[in-house]
Protein backbone atom coordinates (compact mmCIF):
# COMPACT_ATOMS: atom_id res chain seq x y z
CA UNK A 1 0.00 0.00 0.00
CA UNK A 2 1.41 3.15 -1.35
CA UNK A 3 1.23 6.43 0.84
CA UNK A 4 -0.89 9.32 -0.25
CA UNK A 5 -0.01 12.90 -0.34
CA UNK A 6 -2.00 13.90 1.58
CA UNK A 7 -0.39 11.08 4.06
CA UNK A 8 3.34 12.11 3.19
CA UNK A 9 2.39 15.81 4.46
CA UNK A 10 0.82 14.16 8.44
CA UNK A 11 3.82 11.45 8.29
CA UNK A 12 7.03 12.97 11.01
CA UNK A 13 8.90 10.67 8.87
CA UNK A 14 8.43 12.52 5.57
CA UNK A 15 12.00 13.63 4.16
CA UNK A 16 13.80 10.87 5.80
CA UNK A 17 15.13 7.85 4.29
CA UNK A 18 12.45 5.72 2.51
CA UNK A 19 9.12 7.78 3.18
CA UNK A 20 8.35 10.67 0.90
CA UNK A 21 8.63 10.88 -3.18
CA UNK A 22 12.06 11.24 -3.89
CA UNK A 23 13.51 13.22 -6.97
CA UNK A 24 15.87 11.79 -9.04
CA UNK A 25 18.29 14.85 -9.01
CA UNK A 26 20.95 15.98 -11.16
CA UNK A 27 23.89 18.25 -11.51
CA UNK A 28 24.80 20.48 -14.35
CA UNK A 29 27.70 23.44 -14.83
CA UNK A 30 30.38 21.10 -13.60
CA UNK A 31 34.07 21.33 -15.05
CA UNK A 32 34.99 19.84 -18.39
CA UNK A 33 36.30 15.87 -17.72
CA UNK A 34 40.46 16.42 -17.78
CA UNK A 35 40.63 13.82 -20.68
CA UNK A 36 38.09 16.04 -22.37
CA UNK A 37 39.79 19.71 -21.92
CA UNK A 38 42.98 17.90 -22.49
CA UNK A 39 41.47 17.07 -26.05
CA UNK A 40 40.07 20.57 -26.51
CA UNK A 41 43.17 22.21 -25.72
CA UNK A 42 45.37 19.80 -28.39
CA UNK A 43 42.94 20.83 -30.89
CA UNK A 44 43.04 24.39 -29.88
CA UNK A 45 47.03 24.63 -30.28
CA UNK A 46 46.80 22.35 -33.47
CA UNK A 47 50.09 19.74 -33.69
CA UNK A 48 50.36 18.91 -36.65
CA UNK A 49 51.92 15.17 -37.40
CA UNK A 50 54.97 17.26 -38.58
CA UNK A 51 55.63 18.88 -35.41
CA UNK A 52 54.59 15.24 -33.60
CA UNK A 53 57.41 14.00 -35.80
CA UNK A 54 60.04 16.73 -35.55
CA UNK A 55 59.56 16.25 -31.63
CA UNK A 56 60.16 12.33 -31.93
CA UNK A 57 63.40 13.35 -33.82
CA UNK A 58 64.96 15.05 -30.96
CA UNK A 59 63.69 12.88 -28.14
CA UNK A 60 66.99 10.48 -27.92
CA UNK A 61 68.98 13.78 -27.70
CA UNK A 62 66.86 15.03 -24.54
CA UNK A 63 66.85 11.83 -23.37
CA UNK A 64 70.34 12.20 -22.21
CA UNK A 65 70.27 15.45 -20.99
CA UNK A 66 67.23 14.20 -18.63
CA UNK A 67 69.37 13.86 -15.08
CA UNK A 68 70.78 17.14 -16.15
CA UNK A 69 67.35 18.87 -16.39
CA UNK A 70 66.18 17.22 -13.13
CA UNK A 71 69.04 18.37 -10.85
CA UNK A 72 69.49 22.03 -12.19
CA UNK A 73 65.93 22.63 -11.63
CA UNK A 74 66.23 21.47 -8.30
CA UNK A 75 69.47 23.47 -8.03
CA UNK A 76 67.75 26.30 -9.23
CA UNK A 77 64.47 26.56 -7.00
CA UNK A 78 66.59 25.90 -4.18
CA UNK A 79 68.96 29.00 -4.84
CA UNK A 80 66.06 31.03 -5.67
CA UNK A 81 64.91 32.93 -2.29
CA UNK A 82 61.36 32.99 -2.89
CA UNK A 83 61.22 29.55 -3.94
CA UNK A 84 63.42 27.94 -1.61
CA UNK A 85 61.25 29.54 1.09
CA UNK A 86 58.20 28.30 -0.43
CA UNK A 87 59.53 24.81 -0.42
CA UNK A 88 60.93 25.14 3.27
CA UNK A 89 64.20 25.24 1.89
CA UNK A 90 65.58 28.21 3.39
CA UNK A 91 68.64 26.67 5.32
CA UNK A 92 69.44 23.47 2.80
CA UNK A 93 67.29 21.25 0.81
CA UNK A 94 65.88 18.32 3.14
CA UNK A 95 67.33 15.05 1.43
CA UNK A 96 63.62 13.00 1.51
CA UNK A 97 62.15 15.94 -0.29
CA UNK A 98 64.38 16.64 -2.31
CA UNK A 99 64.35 13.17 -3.31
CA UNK A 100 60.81 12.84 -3.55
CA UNK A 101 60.46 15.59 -6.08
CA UNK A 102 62.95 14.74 -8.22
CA UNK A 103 61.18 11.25 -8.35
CA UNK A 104 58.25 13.00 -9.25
CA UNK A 105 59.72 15.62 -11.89
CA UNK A 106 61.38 12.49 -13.43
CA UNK A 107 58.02 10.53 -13.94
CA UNK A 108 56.82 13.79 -15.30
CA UNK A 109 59.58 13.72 -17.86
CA UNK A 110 59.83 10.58 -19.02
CA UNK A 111 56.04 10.62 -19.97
CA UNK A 112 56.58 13.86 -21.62
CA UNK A 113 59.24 12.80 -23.87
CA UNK A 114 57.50 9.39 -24.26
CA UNK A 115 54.70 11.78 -26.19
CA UNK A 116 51.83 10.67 -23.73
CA UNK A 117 48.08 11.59 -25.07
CA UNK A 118 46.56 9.61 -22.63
CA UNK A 119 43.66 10.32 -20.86
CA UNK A 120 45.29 8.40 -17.43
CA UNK A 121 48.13 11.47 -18.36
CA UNK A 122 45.51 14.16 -18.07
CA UNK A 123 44.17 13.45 -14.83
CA UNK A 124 48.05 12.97 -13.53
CA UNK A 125 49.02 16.47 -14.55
CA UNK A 126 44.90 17.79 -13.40
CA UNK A 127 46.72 15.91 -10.05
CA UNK A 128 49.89 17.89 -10.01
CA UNK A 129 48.01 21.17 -10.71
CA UNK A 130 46.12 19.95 -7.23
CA UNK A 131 49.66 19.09 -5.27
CA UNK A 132 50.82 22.34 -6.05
CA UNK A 133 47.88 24.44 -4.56
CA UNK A 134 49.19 23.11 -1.11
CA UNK A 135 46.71 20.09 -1.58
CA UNK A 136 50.16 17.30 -1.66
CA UNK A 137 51.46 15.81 1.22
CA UNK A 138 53.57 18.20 2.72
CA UNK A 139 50.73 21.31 2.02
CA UNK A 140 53.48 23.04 0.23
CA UNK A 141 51.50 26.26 -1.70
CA UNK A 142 53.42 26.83 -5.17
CA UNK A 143 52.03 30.51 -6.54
CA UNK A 144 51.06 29.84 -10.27
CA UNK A 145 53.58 32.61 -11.15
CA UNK A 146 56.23 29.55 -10.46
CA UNK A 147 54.09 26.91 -11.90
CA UNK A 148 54.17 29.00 -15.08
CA UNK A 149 57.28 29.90 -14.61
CA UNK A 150 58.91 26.42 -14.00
CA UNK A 151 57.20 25.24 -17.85
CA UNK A 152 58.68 28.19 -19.70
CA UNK A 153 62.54 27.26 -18.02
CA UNK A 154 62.27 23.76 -19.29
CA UNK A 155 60.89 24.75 -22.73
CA UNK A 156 63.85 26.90 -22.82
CA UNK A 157 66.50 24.21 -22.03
CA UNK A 158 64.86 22.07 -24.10
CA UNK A 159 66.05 24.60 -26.80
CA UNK A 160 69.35 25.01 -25.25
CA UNK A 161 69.86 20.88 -25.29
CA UNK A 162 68.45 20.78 -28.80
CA UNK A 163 71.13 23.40 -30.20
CA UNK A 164 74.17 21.56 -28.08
CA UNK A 165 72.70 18.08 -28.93
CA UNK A 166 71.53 18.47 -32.38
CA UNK A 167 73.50 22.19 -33.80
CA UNK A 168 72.20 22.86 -37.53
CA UNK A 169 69.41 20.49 -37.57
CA UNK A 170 66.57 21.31 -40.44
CA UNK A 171 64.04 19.85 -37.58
CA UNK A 172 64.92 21.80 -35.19
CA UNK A 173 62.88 24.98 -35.25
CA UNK A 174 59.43 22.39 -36.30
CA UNK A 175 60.50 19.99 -32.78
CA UNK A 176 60.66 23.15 -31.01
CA UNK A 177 57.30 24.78 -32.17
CA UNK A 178 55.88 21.26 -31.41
CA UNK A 179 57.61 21.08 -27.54
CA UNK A 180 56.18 24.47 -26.79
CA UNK A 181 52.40 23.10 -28.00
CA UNK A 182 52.76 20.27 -25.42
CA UNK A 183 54.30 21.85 -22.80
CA UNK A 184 51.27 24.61 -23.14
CA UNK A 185 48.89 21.19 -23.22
CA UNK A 186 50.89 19.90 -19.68
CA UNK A 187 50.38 23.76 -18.26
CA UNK A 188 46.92 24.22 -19.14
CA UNK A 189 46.12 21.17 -17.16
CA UNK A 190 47.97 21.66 -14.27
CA UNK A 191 46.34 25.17 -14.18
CA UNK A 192 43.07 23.70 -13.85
CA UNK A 193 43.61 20.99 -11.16
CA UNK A 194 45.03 23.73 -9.54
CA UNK A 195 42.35 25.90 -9.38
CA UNK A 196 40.15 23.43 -8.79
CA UNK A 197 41.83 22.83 -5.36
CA UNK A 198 41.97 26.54 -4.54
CA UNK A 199 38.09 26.83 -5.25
CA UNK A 200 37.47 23.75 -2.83
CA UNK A 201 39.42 25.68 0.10
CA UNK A 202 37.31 29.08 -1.09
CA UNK A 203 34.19 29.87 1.77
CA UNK A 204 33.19 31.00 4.49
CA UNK A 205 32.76 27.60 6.42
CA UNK A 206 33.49 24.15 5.93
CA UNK A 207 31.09 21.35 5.14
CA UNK A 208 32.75 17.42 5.56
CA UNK A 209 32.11 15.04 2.62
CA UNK A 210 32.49 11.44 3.95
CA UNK A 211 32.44 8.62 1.64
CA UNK A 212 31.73 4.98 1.71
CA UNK A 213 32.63 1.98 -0.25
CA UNK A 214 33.44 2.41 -3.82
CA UNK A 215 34.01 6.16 -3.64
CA UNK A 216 36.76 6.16 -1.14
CA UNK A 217 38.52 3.26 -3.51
CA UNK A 218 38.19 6.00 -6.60
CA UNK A 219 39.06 9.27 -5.03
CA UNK A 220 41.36 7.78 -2.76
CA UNK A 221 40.02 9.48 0.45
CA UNK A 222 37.57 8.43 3.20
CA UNK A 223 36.61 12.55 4.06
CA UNK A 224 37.28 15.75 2.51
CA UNK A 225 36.45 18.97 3.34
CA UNK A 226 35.09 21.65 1.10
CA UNK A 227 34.07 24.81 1.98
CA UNK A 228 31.40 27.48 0.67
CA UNK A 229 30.13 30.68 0.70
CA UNK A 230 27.29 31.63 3.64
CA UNK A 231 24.04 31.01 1.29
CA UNK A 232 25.12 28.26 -0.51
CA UNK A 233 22.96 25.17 -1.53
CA UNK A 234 24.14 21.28 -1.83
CA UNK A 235 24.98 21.93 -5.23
CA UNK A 236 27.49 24.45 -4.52
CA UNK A 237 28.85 21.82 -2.33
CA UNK A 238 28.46 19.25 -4.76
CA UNK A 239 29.64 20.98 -7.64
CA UNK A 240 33.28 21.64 -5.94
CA UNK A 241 33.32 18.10 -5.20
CA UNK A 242 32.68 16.48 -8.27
CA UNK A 243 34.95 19.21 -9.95
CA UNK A 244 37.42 18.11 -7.66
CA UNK A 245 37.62 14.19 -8.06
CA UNK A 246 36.26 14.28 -11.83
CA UNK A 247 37.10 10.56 -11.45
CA UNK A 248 34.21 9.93 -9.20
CA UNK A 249 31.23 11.41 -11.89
CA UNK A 250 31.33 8.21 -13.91
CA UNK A 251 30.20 6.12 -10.63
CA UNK A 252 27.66 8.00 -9.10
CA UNK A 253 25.75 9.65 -12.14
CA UNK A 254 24.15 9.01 -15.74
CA UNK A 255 25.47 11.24 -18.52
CA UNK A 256 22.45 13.49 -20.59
CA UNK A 257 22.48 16.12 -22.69
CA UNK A 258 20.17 19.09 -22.51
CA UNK A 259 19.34 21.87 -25.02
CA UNK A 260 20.40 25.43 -24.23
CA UNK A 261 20.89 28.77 -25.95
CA UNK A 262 23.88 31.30 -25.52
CA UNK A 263 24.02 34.53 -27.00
CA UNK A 264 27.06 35.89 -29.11
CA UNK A 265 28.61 39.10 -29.43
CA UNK A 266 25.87 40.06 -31.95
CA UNK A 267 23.55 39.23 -29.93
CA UNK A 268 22.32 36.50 -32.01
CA UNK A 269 21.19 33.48 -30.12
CA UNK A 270 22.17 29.86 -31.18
CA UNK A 271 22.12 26.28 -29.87
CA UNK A 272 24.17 24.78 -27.46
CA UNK A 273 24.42 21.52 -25.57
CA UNK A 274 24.89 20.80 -22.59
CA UNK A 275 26.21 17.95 -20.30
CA UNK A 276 24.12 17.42 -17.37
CA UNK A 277 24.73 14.52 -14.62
CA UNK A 278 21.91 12.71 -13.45
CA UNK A 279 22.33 10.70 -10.57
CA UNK A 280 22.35 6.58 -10.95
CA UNK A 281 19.36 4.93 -8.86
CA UNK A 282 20.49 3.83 -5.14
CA UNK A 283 23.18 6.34 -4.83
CA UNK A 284 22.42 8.06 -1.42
CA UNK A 285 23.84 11.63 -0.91
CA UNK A 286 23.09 12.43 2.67
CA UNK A 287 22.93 15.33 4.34
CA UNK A 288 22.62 15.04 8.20
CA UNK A 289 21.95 11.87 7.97
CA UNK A 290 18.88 12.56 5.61
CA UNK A 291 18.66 11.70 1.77
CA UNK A 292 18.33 14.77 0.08
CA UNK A 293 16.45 12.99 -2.76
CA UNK A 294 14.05 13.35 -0.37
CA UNK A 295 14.20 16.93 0.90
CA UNK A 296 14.44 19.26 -2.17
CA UNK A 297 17.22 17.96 -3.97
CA UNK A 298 20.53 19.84 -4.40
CA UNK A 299 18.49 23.04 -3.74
CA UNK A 300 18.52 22.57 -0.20
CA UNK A 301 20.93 24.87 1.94
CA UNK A 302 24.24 24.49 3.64
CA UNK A 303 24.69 25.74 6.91
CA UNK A 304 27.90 25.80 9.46
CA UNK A 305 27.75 22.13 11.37
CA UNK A 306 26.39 20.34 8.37
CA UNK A 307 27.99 17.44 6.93
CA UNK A 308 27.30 15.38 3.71
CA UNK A 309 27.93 11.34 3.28
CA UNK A 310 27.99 10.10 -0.26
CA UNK A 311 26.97 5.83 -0.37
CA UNK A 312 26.97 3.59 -3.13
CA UNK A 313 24.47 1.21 -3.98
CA UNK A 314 24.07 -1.32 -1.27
CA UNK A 315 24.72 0.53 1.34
């Protein structure tokens, strides 16, 4: 026997777990998918297979200068002042970290000059963008002026290792047009994930996300904190989630695509679509303990003391 309406509005259990009509809510203005703005971006910057080819050319050659890159950038930030204080480096370079970024710097590397499209490389650099917002293990907070700054000195010693390596070579000029694409691609990325993480920490008060089951196995965590703005609704706190661990959208929601209409600079209108997320049946999103497919949706609220639980099916 099914409740009426009229019974839903007399039941004290209405908006809690199983009573109610629940709404089968979804999520739309989110970030593009890394893989996706990765794609956009290569398209945007347009390398040609001659460039892709020029590049492979001069690959063996930067191949051997690769421990030289990795230690004078190292040697570098750490005889910069601003940098060396930013990386707690003031009196000496602490061997573990030291160590621990060259490791990273050298996986970067070696899948740069292995020419890797992939879409597992996008969300790595969308990750490194993240580390260096102060969001890595050791909350170190790398300005973007550095971030920015740190691409352009190893497209330039690329060029330097390219003339000392390969002096005269007709390829050259085409290898280093191409470098400078990808290295833009690697930049743009990091940018993002980077932002990404400094929009998470942006509010005026914190609201805990804890997860369970599947979603602590694909972002990784079992809580994170995000915080908004006073007036902000579940979807605000959603939204900086999901932009966040872009990972996570293919679990909890169903892809759709809904009509819209922008305006140009002529003000004539035309057609766009749109992605919107629509979450999969039996994912719970909880806040205070109470499903908010039953209590408005994403529309409902945040305030200070409020905390959200994300469960997979069968939980």
């Amino acid at each position: 026997m099914h409740a009426t309406e009229t019974e839903h509005s007399h039941n004290p259990f209405a908006g809690l777990n199983g009573f109610g009509n629940p709404e089968r809510w979804q999520l739309d203005g989110l970030e593009p998918l890394p893989e996706a703005e990765w794609a956009r971006m290569r398209e945007f910057v347009a390398l040609s297979d001659a460039e892709m080819d020029a590049m492979l050319s001069t690959v063996e050659a930067l191949f051997r200068r690769g421990h030289e890159l990795v230690v004078a950038t190292y040697d570098y930030l750490l005889h910069n002042h601003e940098t060396a204080a930013i990386l707690g480096w003031e009196n000496g370079a602490d061997p573990a970290h030291l160590s621990e970024r060259r490791r990273f710097f050298t996986v970067w590397l070696a899948r740069l000059l292995g020419m890797d499209f992939s879409a597992d490389f996008a969300h790595y650099l969308f990750r490194a963008g993240k580390l260096h917002a102060a969001h890595g293990p050791r909350r170190a907070h790398v300005p973007p002026i550095y971030v920015t700054g740190s691409i352009s000195l190893v497209n330039a010693t690329f060029a330097r290792f390219i003339m000392e390596e390969m002096p005269g070579h007709a390829l050259a000029p085409l290898a280093l047009a191409g470098w400078n694409k990808v290295l833009t691609l690697h930049l743009h990325l990091m940018l993002m994930g980077y932002q990404t993480a400094l929009a998470l920490d942006r509010g005026d008060f914190s609201v805990p996300f804890v997860l369970f089951g599947r979603m602590r196995t694909v972002t990784g965590a079992q809580q994170v904190t995000i915080h908004v703005d006073r007036g902000a609704t579940v979807e605000t706190g959603l939204r900086k989630f999901f932009n966040y661990y872009p990972q996570s959208r293919a679990e909890v929601f169903d892809v759709a695509w809904a009509d819209g209409e922008r305006v140009d600079s002529h003000g004539t209108p035309w057609l766009t679509v749109n992605r919107v997320y629509a979450v999969k049946p039996m994912w719970r999103v909880l806040l205070n303990g109470k499903d908010i497919s039953y209590i408005g949706g994403p529309a409902v609220a945040l305030n200070p003391g409020d905390e959200i639980h994300v469960f997979p099916p069968g939980r």
